[in-house]
N, C-alpha and C. Protein backbone atom coordinates (compact mmCIF):
# COMPACT_ATOMS: atom_id res chain seq x y z
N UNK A 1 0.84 -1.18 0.00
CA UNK A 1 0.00 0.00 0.00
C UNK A 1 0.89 1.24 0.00
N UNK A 2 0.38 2.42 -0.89
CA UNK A 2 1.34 3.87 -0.49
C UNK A 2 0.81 4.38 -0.16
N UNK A 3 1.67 5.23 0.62
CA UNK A 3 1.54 6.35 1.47
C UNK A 3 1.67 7.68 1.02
N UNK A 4 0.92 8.73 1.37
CA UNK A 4 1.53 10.37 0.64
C UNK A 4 1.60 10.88 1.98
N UNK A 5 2.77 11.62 1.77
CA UNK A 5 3.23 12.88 2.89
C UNK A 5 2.08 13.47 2.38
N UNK A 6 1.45 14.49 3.73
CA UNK A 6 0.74 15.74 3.53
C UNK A 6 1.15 16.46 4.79
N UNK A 7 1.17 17.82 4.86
CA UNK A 7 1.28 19.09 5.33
C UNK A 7 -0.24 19.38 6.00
N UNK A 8 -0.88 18.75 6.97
CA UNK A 8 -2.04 19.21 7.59
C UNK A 8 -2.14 20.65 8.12
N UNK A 9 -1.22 21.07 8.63
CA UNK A 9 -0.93 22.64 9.37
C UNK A 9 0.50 22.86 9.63
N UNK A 10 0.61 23.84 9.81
CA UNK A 10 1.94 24.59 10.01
C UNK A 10 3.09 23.23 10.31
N UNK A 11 2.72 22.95 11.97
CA UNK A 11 3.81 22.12 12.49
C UNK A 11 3.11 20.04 12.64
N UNK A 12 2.16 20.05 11.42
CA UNK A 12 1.47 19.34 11.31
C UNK A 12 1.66 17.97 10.02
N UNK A 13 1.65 16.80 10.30
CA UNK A 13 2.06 15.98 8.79
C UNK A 13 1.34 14.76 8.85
N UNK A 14 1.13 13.90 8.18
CA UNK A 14 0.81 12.39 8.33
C UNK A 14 0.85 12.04 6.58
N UNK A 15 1.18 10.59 6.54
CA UNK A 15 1.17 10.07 5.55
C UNK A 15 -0.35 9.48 5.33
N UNK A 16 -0.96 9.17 4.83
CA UNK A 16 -2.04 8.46 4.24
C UNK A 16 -2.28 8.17 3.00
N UNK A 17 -3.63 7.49 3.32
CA UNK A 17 -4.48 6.62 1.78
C UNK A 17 -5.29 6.62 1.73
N UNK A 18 -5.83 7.57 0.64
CA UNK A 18 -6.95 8.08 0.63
C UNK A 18 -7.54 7.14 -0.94
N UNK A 19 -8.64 6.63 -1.31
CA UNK A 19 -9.03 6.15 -2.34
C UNK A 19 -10.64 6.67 -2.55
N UNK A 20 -10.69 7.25 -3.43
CA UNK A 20 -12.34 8.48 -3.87
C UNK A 20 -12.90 8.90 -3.08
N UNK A 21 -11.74 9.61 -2.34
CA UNK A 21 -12.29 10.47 -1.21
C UNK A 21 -12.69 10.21 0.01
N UNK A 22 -12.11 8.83 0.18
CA UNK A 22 -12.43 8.36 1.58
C UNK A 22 -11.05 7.51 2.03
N UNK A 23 -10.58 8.74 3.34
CA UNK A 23 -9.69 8.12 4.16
C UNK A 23 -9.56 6.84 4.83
N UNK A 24 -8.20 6.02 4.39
CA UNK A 24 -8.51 4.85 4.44
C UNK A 24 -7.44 4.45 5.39
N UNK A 25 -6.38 4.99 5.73
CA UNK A 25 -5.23 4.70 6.87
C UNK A 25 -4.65 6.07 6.97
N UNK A 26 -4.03 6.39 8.10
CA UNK A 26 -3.29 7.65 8.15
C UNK A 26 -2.67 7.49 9.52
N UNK A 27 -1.62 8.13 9.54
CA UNK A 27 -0.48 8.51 10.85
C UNK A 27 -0.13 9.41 10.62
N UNK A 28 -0.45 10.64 12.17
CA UNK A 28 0.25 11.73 12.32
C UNK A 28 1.04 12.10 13.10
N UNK A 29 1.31 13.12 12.50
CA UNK A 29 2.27 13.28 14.17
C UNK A 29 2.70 15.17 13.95
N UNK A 30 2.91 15.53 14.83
CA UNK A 30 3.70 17.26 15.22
C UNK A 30 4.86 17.41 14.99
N UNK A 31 5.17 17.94 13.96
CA UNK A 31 6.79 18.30 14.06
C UNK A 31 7.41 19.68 15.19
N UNK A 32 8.28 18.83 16.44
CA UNK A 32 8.60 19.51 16.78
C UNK A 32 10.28 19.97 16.85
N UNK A 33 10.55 20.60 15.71
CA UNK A 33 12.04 20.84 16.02
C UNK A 33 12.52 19.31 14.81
N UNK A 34 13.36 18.62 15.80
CA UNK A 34 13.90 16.72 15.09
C UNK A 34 13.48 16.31 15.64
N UNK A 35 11.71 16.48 16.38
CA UNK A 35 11.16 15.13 16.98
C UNK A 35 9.69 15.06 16.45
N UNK A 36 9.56 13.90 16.04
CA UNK A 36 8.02 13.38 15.67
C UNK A 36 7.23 13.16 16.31
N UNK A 37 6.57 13.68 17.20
CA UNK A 37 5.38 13.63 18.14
C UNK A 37 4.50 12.78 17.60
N UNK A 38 4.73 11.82 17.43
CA UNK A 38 3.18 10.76 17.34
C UNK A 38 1.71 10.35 17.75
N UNK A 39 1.00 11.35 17.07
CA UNK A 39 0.40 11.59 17.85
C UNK A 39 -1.64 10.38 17.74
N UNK A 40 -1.20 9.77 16.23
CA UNK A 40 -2.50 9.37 15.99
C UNK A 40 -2.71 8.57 14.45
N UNK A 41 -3.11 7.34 14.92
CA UNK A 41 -3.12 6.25 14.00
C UNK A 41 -4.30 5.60 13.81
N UNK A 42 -4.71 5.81 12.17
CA UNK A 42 -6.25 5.42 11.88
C UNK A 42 -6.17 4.24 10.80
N UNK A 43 -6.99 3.42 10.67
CA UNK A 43 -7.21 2.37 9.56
C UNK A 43 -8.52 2.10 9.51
N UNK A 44 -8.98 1.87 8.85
CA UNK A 44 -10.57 1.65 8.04
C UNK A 44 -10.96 0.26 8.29
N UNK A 45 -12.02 0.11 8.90
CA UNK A 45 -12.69 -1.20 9.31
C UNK A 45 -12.36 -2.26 8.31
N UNK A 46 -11.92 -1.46 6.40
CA UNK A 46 -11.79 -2.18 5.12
C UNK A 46 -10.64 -3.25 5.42
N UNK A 47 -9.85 -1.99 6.01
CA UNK A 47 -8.13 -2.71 5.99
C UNK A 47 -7.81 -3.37 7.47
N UNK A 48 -8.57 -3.17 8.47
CA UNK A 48 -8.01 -4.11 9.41
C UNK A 48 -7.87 -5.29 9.22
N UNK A 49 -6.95 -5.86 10.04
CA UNK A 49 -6.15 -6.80 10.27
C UNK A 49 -4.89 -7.61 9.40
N UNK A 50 -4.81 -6.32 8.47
CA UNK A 50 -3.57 -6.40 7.13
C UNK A 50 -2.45 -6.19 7.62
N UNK A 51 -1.80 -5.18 9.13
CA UNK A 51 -0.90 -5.16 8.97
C UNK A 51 -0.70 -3.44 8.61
N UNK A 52 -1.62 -3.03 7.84
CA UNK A 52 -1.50 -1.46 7.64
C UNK A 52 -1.34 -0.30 8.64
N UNK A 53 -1.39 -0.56 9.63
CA UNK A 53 -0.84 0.19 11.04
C UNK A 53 0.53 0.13 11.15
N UNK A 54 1.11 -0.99 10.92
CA UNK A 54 2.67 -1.27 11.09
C UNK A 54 3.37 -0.75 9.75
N UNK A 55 2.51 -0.93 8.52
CA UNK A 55 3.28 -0.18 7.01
C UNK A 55 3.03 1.28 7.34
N UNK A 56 2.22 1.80 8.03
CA UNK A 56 2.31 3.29 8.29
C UNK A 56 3.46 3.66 9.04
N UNK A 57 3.78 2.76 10.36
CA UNK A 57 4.74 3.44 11.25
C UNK A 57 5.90 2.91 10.44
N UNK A 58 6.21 2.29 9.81
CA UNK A 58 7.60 1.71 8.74
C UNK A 58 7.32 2.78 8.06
N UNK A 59 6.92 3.55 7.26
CA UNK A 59 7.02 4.86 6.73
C UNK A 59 7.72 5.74 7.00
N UNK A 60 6.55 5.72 8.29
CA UNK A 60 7.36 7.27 9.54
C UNK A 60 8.30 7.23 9.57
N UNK A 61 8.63 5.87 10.38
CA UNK A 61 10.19 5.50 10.47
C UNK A 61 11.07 5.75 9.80
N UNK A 62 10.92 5.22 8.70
CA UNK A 62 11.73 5.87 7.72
C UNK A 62 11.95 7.27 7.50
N UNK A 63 11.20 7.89 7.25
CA UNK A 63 10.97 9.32 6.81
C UNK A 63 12.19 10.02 7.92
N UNK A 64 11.89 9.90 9.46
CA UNK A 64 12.32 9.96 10.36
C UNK A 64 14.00 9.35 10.41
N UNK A 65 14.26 8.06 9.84
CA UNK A 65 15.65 8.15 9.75
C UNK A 65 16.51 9.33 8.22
N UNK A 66 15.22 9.13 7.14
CA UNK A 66 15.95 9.87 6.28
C UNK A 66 16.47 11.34 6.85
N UNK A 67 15.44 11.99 7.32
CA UNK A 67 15.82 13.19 8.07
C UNK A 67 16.92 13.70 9.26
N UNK A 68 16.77 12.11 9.76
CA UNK A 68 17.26 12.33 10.90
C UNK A 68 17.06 13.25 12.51
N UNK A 69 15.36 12.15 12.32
CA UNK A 69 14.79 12.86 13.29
C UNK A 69 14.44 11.47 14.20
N UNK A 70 13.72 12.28 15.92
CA UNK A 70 13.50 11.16 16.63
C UNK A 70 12.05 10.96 16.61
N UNK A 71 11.20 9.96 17.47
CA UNK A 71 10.17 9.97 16.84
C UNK A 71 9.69 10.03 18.56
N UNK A 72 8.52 10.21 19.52
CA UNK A 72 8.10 10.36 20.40
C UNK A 72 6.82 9.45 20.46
N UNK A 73 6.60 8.60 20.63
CA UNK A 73 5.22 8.06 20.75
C UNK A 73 4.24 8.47 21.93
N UNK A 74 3.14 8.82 21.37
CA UNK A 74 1.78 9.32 22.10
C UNK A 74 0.78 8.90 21.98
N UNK A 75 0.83 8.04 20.69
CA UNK A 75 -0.53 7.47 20.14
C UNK A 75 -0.21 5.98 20.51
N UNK A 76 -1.54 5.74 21.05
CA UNK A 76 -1.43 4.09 22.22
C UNK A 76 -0.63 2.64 20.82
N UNK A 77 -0.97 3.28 19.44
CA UNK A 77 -0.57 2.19 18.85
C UNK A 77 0.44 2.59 18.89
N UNK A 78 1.68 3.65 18.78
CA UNK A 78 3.13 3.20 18.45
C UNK A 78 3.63 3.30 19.61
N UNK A 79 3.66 3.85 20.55
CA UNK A 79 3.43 3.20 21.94
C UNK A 79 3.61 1.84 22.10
N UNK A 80 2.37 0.98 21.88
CA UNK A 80 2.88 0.00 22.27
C UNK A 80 3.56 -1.42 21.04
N UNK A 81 3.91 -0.99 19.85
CA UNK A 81 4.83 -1.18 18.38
C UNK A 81 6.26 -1.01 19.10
N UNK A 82 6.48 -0.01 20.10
CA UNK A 82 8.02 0.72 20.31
C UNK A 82 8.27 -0.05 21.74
N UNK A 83 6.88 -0.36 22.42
CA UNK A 83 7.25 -1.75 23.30
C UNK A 83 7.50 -2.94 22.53
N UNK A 84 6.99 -3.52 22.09
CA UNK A 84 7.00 -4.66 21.28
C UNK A 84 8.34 -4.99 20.46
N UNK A 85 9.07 -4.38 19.65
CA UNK A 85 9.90 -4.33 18.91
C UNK A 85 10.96 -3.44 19.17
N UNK A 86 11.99 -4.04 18.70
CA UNK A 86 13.24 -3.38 18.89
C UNK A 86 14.05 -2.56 17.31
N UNK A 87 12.81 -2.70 16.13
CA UNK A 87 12.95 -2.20 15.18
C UNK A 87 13.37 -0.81 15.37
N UNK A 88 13.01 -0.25 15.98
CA UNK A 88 12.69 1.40 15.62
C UNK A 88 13.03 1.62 17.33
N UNK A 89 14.25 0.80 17.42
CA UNK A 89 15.28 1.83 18.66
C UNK A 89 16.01 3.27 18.46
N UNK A 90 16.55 3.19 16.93
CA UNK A 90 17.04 3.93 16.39
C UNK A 90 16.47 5.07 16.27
N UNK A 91 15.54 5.03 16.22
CA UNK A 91 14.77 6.61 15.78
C UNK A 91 13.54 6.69 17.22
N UNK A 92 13.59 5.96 18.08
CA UNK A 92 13.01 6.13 19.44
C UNK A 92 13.40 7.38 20.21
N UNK A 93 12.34 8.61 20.79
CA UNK A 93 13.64 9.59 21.58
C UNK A 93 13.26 9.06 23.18
């Protein structure tokens, strides 16, 4: 599945998937400074249980190492993704 960066507000971003106008996964988060405030993770009754929560935060993640930023979890799913796994130590602040 892809993802598009969008610019929600000023200090505002999330990737999503949107298909004819109806939001279908998305992760956001606050840019503050080099840290990703994580703040909120959605998937569509369509796509649960695919796995599309975890291709969103593998995004972030990424995005976040390309930049070279840290990432802050707030939202109960990467929260508990950043318990679970030791993937995304690297970009953990």
């Amino acid at each position: 599945m892809e993802f598009q960066l969008q610019q929600l507000a000023e200090n505002k971003f999330a990737f999503l998937n949107e298909q004819a106008g109806e939001k279908l996964a998305e992760i956001t988060w606050q840019q503050n400074g080099s840290v990703m405030v994580m703040d909120h993770t959605y998937v569509s009754d369509k796509l649960r249980g695919q796995g599309v929560a975890k291709q969103l935060l593998d995004q972030a993640a990424s995005y976040a190492r390309e930049n070279g930023y840290k990432m802050k979890a707030v939202c109960s799913y990467v929260v508990a993704a950043f318990e679970k796994s030791d993937a995304y130590n690297d970009v953990k602040q």
